[in-house]
PDB file of N, CA and C in Angstrom:
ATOM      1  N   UNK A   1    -100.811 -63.000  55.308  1.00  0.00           N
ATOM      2  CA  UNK A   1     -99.944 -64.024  54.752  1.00  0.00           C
ATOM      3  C   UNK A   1     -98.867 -64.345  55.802  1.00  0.00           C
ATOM      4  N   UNK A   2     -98.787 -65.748  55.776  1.00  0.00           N
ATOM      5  CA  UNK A   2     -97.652 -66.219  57.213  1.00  0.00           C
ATOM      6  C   UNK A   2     -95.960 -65.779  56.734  1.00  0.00           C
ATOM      7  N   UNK A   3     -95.302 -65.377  57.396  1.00  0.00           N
ATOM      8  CA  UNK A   3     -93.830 -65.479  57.335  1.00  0.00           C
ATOM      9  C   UNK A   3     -93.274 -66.657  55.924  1.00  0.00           C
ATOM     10  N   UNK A   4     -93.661 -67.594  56.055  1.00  0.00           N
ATOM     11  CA  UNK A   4     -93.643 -69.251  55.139  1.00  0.00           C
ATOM     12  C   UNK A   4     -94.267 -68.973  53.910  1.00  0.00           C
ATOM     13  N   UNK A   5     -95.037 -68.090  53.700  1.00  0.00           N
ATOM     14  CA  UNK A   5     -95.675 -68.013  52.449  1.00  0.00           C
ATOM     15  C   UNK A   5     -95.231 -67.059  51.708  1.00  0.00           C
ATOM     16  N   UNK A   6     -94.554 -65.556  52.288  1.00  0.00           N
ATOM     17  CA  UNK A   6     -94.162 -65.032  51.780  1.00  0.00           C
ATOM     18  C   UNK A   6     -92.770 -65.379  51.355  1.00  0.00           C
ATOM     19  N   UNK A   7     -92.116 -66.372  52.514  1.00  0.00           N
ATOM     20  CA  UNK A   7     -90.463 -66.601  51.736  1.00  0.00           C
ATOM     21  C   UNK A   7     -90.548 -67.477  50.635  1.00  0.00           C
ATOM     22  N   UNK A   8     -91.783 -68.423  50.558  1.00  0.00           N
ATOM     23  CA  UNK A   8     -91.787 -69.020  49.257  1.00  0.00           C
ATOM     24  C   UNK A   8     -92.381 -68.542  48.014  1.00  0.00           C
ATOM     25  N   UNK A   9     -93.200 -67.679  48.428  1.00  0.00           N
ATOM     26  CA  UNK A   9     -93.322 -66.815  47.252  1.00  0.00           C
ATOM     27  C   UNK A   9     -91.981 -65.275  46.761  1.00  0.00           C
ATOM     28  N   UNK A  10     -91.165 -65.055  47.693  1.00  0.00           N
ATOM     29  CA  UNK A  10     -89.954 -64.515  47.652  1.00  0.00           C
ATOM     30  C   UNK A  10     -89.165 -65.394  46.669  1.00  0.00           C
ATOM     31  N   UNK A  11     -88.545 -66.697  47.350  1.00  0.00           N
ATOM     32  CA  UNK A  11     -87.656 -67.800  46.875  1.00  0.00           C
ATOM     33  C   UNK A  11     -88.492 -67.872  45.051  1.00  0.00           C
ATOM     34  N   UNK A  12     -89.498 -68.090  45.151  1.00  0.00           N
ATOM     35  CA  UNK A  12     -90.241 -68.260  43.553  1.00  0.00           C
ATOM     36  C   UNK A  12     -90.025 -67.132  42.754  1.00  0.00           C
ATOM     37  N   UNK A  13     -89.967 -65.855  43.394  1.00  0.00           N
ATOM     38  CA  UNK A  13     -89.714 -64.979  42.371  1.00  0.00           C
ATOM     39  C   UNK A  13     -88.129 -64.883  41.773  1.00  0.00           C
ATOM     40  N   UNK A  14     -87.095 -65.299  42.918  1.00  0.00           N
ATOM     41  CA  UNK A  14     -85.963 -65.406  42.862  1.00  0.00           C
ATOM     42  C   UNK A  14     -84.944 -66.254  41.885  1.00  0.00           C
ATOM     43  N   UNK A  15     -85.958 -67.424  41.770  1.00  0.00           N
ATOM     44  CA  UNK A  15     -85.070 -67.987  41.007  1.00  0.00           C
ATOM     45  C   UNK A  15     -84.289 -67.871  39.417  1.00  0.00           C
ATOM     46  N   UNK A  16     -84.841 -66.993  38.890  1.00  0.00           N
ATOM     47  CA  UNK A  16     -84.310 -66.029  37.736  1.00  0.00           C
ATOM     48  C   UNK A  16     -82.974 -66.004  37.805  1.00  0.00           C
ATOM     49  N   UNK A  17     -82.654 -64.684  39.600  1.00  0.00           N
ATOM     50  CA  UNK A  17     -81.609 -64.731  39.726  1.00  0.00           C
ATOM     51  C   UNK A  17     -80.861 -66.044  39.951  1.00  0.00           C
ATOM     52  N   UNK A  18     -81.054 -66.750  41.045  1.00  0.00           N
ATOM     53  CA  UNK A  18     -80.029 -67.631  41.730  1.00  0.00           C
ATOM     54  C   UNK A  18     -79.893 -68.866  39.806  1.00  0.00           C
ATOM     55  N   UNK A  19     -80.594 -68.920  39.420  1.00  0.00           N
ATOM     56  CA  UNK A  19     -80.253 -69.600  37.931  1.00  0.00           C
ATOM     57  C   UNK A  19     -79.290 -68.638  36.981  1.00  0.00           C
ATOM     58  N   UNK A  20     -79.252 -67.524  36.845  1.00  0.00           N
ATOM     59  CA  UNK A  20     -78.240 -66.480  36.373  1.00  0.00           C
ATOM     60  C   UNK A  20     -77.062 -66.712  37.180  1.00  0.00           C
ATOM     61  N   UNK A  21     -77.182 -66.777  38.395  1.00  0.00           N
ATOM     62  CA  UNK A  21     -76.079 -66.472  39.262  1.00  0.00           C
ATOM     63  C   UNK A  21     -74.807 -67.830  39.154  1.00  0.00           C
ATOM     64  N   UNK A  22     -75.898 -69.055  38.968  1.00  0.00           N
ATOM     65  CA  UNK A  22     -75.008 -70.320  38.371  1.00  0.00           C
ATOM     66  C   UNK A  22     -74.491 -70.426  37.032  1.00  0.00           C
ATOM     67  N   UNK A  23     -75.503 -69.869  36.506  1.00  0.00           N
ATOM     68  CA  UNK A  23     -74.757 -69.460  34.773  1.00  0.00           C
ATOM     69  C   UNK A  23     -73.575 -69.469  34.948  1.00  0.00           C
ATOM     70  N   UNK A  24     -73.345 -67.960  35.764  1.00  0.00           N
ATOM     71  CA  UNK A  24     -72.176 -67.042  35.655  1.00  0.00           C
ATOM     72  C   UNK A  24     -70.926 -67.319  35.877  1.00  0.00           C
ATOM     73  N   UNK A  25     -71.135 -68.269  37.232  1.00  0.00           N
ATOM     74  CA  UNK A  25     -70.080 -69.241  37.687  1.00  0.00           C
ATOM     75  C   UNK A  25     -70.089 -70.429  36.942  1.00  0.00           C
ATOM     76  N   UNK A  26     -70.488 -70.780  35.914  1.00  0.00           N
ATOM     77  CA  UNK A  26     -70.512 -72.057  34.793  1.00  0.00           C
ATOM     78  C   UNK A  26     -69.312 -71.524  33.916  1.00  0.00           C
ATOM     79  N   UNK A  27     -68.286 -71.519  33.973  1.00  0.00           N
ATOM     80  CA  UNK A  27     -67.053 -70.813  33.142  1.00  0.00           C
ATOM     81  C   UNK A  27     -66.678 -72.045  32.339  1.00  0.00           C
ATOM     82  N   UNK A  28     -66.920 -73.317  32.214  1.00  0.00           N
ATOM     83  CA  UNK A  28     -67.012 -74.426  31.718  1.00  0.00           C
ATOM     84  C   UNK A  28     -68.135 -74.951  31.148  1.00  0.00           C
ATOM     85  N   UNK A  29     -69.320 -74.310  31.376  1.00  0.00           N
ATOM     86  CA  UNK A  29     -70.595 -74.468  30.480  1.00  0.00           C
ATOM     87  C   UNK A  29     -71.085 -76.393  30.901  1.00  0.00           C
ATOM     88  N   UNK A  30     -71.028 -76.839  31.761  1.00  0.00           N
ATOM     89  CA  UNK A  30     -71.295 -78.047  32.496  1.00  0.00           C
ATOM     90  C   UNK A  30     -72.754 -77.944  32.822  1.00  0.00           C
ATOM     91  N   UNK A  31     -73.175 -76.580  33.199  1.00  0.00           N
ATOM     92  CA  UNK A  31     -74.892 -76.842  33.272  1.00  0.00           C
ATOM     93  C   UNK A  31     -75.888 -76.985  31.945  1.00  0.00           C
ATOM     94  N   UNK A  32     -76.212 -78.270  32.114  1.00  0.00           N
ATOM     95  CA  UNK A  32     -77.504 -78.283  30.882  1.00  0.00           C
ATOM     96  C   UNK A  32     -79.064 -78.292  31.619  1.00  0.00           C
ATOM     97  N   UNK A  33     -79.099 -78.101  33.030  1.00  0.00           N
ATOM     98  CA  UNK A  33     -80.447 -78.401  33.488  1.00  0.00           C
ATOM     99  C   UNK A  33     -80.402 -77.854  34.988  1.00  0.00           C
ATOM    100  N   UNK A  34     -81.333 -76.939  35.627  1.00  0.00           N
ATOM    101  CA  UNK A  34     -81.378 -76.481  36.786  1.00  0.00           C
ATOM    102  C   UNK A  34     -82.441 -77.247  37.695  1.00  0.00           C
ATOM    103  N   UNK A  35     -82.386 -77.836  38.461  1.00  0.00           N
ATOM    104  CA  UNK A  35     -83.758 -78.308  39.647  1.00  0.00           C
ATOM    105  C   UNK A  35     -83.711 -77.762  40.961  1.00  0.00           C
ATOM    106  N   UNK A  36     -84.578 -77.343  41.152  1.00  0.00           N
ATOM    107  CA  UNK A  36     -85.243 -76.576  42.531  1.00  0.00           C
ATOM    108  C   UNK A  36     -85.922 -77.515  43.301  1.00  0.00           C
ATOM    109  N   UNK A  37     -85.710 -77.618  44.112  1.00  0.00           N
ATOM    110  CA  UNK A  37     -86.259 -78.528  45.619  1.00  0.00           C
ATOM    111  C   UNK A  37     -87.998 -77.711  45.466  1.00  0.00           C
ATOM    112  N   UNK A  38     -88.717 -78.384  45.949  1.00  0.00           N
ATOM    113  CA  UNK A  38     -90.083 -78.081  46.029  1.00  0.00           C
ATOM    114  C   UNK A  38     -90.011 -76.892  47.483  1.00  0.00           C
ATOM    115  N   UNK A  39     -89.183 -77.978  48.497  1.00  0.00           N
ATOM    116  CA  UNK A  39     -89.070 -76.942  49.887  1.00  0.00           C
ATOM    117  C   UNK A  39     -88.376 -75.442  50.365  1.00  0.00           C
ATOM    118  N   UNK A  40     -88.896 -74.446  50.260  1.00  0.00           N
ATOM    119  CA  UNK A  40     -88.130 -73.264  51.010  1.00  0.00           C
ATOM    120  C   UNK A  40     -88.353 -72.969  52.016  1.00  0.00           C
ATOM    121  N   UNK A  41     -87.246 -72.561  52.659  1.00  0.00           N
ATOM    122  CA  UNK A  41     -87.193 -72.329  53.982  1.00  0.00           C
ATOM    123  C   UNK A  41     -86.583 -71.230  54.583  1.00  0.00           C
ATOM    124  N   UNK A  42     -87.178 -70.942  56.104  1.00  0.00           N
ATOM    125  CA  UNK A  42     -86.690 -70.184  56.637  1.00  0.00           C
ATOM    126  C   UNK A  42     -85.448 -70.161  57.633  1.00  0.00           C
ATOM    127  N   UNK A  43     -83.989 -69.849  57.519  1.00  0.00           N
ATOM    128  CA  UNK A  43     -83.354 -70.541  58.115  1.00  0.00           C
ATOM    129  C   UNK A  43     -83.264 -69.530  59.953  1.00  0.00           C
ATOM    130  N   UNK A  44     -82.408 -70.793  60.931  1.00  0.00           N
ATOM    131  CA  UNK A  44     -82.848 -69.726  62.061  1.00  0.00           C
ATOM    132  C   UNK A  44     -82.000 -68.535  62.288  1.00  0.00           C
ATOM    133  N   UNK A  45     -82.000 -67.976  61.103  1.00  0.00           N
ATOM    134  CA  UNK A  45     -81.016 -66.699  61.113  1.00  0.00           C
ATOM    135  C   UNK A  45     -82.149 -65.446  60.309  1.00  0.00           C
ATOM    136  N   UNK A  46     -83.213 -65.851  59.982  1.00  0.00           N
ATOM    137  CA  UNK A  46     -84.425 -66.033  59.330  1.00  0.00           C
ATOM    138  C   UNK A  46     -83.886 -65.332  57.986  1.00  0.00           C
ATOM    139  N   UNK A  47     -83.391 -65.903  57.254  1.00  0.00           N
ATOM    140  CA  UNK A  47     -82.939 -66.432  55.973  1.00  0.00           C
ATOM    141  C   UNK A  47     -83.582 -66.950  54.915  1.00  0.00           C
ATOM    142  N   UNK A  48     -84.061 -66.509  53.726  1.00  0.00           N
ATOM    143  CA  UNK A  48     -84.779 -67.760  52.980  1.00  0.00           C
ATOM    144  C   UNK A  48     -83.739 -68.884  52.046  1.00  0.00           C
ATOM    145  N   UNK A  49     -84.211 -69.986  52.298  1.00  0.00           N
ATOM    146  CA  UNK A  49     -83.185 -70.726  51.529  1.00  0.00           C
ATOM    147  C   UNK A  49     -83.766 -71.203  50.701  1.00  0.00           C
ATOM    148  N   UNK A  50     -83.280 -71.430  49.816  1.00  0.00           N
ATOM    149  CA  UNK A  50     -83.757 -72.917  47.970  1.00  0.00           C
ATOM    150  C   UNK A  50     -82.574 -72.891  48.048  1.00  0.00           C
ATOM    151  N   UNK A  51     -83.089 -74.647  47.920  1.00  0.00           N
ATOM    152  CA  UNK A  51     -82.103 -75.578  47.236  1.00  0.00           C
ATOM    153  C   UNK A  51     -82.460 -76.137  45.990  1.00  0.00           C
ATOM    154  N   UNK A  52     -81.296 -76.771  45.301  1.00  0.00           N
ATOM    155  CA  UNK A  52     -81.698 -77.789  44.252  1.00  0.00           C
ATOM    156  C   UNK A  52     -80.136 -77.729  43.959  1.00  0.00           C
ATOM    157  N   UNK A  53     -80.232 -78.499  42.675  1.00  0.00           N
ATOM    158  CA  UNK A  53     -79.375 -79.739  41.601  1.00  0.00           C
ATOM    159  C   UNK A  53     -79.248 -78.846  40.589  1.00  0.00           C
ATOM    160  N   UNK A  54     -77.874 -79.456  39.873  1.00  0.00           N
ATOM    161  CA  UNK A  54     -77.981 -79.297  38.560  1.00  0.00           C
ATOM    162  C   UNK A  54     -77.819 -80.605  37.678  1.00  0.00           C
ATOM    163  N   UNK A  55     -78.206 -80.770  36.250  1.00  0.00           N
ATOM    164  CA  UNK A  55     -77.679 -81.782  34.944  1.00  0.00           C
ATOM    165  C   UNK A  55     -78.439 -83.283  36.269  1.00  0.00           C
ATOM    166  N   UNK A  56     -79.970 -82.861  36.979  1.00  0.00           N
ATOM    167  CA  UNK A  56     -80.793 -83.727  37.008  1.00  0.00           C
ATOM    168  C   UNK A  56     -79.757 -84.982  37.958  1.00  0.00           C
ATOM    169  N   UNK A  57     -78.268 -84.361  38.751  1.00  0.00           N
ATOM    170  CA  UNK A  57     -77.935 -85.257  39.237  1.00  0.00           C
ATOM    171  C   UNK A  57     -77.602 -84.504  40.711  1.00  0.00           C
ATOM    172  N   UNK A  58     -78.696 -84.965  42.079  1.00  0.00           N
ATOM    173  CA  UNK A  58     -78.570 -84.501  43.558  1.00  0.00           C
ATOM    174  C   UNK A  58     -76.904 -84.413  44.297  1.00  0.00           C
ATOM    175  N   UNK A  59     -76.028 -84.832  43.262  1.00  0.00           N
ATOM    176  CA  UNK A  59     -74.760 -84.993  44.098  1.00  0.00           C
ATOM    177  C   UNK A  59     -74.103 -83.459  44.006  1.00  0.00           C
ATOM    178  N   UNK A  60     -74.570 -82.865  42.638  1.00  0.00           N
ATOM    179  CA  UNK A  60     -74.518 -81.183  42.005  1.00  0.00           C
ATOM    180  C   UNK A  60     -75.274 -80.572  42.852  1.00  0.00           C
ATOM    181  N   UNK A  61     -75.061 -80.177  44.287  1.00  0.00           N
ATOM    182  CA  UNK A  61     -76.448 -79.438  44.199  1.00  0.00           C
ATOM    183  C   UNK A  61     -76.272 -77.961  45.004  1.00  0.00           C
ATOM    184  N   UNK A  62     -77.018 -76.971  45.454  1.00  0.00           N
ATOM    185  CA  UNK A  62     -76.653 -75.861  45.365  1.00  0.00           C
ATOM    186  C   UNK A  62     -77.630 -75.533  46.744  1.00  0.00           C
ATOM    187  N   UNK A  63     -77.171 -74.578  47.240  1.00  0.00           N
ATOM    188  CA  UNK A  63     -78.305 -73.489  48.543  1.00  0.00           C
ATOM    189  C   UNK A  63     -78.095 -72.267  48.505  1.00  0.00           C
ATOM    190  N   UNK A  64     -79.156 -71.461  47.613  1.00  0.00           N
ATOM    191  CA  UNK A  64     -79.305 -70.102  47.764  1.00  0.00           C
ATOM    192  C   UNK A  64     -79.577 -69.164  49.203  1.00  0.00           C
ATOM    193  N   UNK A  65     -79.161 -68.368  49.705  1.00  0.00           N
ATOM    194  CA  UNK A  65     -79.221 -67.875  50.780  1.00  0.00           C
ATOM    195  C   UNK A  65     -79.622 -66.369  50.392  1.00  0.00           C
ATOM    196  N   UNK A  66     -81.345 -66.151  50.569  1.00  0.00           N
ATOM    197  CA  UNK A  66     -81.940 -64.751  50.070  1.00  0.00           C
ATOM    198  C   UNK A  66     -82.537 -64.460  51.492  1.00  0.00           C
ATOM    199  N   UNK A  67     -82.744 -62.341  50.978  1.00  0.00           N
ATOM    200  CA  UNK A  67     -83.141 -61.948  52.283  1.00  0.00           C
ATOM    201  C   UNK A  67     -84.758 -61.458  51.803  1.00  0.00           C
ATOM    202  N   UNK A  68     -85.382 -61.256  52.901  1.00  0.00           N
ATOM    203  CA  UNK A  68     -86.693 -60.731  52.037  1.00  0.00           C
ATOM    204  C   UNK A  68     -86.317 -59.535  51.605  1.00  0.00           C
ATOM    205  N   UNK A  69     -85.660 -58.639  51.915  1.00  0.00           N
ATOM    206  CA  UNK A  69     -85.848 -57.242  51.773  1.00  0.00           C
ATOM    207  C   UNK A  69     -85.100 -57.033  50.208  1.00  0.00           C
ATOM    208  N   UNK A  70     -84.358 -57.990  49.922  1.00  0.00           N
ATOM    209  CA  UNK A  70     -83.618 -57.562  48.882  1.00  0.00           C
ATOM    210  C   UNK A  70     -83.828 -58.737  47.391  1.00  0.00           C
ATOM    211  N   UNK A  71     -83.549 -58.020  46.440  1.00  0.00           N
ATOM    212  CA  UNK A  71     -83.787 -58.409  44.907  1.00  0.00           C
ATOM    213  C   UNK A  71     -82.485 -59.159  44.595  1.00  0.00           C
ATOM    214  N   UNK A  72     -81.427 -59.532  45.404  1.00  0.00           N
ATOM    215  CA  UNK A  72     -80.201 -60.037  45.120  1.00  0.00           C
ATOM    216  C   UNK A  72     -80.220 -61.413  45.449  1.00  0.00           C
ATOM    217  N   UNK A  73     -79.462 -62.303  45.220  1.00  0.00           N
ATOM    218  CA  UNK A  73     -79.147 -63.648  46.240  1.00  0.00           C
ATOM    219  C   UNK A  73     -78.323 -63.249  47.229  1.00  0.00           C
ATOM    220  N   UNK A  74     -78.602 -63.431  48.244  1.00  0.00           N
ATOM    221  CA  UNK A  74     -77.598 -63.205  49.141  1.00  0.00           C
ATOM    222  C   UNK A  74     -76.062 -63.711  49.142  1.00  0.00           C
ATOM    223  N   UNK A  75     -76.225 -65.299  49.014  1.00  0.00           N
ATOM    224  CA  UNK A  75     -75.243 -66.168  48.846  1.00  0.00           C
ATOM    225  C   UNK A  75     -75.396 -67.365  48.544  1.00  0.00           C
ATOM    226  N   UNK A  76     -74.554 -68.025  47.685  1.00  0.00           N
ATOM    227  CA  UNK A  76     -74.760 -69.380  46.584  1.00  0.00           C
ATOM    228  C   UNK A  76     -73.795 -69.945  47.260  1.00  0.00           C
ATOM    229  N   UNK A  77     -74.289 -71.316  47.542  1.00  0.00           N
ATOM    230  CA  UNK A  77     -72.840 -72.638  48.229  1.00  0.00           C
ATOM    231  C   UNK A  77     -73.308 -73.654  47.436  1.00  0.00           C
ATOM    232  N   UNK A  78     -72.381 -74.265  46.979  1.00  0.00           N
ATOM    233  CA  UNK A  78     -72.571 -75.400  46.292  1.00  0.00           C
ATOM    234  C   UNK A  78     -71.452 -76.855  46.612  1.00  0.00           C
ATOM    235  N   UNK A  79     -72.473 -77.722  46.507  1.00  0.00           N
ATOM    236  CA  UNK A  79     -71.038 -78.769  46.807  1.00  0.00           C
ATOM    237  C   UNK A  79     -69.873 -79.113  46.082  1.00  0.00           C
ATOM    238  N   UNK A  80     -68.548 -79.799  46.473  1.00  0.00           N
ATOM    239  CA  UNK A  80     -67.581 -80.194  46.275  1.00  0.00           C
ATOM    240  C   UNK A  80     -67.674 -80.289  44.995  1.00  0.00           C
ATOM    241  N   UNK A  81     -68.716 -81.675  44.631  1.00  0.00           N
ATOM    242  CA  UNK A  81     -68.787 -81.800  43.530  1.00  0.00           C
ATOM    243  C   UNK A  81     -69.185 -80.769  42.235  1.00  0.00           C
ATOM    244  N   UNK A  82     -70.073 -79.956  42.625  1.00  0.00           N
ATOM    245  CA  UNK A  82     -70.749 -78.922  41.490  1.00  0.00           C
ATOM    246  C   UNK A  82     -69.365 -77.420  41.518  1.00  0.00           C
ATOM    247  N   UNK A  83     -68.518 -77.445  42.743  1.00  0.00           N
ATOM    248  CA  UNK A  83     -68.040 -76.190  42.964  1.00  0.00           C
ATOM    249  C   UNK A  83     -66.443 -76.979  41.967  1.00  0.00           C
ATOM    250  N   UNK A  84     -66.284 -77.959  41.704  1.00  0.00           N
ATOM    251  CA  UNK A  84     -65.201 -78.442  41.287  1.00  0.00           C
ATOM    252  C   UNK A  84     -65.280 -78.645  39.559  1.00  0.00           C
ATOM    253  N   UNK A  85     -66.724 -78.311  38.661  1.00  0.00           N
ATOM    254  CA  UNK A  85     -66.792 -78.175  37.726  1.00  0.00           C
ATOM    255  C   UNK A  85     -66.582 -76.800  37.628  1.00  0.00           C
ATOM    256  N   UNK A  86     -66.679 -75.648  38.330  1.00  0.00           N
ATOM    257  CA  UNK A  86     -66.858 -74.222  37.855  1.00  0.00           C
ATOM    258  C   UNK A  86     -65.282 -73.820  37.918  1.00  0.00           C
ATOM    259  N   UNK A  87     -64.499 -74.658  38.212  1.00  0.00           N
ATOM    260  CA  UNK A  87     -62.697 -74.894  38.210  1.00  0.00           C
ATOM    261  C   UNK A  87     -62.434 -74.128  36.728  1.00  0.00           C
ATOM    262  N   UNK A  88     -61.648 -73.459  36.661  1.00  0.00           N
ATOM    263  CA  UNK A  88     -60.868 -72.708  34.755  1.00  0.00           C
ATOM    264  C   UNK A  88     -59.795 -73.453  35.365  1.00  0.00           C
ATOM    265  N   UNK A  89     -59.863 -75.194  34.348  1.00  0.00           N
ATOM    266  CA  UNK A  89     -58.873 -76.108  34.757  1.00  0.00           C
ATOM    267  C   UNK A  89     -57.287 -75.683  34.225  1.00  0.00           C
ATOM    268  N   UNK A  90     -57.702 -74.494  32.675  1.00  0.00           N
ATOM    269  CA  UNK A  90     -56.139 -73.971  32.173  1.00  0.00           C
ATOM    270  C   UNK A  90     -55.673 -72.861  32.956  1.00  0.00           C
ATOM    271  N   UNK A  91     -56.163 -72.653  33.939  1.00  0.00           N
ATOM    272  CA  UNK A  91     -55.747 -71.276  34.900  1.00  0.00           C
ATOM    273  C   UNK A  91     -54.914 -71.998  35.936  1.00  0.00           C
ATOM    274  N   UNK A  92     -56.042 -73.063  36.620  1.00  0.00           N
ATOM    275  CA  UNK A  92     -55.532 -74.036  37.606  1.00  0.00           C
ATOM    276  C   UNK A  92     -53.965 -74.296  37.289  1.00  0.00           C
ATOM    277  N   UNK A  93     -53.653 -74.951  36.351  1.00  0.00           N
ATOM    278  CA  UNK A  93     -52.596 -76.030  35.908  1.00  0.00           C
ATOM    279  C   UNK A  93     -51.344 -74.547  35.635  1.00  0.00           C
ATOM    280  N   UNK A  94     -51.886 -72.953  35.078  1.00  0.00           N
ATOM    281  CA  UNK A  94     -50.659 -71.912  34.956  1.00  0.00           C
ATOM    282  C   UNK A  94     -50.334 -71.930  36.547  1.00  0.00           C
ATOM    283  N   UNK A  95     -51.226 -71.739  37.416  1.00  0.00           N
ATOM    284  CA  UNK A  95     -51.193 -71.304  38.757  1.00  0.00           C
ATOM    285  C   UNK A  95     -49.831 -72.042  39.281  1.00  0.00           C
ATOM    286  N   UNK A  96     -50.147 -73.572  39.610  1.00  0.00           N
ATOM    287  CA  UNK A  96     -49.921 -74.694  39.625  1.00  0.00           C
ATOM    288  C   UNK A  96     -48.057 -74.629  39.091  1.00  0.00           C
ATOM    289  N   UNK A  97     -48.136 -74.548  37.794  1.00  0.00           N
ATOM    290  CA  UNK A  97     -46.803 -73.874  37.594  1.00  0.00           C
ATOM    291  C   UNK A  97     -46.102 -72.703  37.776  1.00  0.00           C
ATOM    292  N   UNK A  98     -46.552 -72.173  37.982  1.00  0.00           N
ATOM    293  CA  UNK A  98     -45.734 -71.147  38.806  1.00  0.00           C
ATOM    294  C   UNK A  98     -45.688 -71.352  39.734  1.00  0.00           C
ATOM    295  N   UNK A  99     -46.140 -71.888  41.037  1.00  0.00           N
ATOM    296  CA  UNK A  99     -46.173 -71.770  42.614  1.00  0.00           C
ATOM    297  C   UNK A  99     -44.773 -73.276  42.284  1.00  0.00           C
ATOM    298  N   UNK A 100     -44.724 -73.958  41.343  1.00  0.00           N
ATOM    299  CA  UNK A 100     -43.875 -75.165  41.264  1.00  0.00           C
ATOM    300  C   UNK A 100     -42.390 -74.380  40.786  1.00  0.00           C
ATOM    301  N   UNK A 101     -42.427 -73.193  40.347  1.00  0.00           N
ATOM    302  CA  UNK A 101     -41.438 -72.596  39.611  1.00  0.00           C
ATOM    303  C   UNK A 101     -40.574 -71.805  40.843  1.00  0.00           C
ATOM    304  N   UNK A 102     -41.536 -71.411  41.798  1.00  0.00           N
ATOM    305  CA  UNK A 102     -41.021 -69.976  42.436  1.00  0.00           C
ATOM    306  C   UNK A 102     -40.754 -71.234  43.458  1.00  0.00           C
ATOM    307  N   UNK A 103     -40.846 -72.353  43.924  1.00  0.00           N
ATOM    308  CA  UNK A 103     -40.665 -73.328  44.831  1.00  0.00           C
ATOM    309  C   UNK A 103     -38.960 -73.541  44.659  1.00  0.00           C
ATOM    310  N   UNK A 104     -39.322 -73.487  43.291  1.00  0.00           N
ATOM    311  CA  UNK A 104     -37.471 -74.236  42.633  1.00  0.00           C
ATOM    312  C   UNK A 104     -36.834 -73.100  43.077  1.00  0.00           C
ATOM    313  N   UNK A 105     -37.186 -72.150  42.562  1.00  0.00           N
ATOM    314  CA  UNK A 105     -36.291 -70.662  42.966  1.00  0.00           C
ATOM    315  C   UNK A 105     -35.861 -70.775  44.229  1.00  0.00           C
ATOM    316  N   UNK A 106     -36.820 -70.205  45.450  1.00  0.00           N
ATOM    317  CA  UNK A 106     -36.564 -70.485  46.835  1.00  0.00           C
ATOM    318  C   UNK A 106     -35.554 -71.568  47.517  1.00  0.00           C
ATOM    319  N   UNK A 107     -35.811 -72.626  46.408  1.00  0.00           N
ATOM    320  CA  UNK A 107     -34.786 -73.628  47.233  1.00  0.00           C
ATOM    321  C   UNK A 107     -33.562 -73.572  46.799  1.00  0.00           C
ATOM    322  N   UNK A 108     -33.050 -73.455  45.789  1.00  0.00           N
ATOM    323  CA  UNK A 108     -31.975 -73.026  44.808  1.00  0.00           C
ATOM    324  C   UNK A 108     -31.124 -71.875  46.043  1.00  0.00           C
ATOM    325  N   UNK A 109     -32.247 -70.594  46.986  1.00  0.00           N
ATOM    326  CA  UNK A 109     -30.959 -69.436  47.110  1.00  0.00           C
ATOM    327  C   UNK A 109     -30.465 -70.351  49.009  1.00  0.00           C
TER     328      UNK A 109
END
């Protein structure tokens, strides 16, 4: 079996995880639909990668970074757009106030 056949049959067994792994980071529950790119690849770091989408729209979309040797994802990147729904927008906005609070302080001494 070539190098190519086994990372796509790797990447195929994988996707369980790397679909769990977006769950998890779904803290807003925004995913209703996962898509996987047909293509996996080997990257030149020899890396297996899948890509795909989520909610059936390519602008959401995601690159798993798996190794052969291991049962884990290596690492999940997702774009701007998909990494800006997994936002805890009521955490954001406490954060947000406080860094605006301790600003006032500082300038005040």
């Amino acid at each position: 079996m070539s190098d190519q056949e086994l990372a796509e049959q790797h990447g195929k067994k994988m996707k369980p995880a790397i679909k769990k792994l977006l769950k998890e980071q779904d803290i807003n529950h925004f995913i209703t639909s996962i898509h996987f790119e047909d293509d996996i690849y080997i990257n030149p770091m020899g890396h297996i990668i899948v890509d795909g989408y989520v909610n059936n729209d390519p602008k959401y979309s995601f690159s798993a970074d798996l190794l052969m040797t291991s049962k884990e994802v290596g690492s999940l990147s997702t774009s701007p757009e998909l990494s800006e729904k997994f936002i805890d927008k009521d955490e954001e906005a406490r954060l947000l106030k406080e860094a605006e609070e301790e600003d006032k302080q500082n300038s005040g001494k």
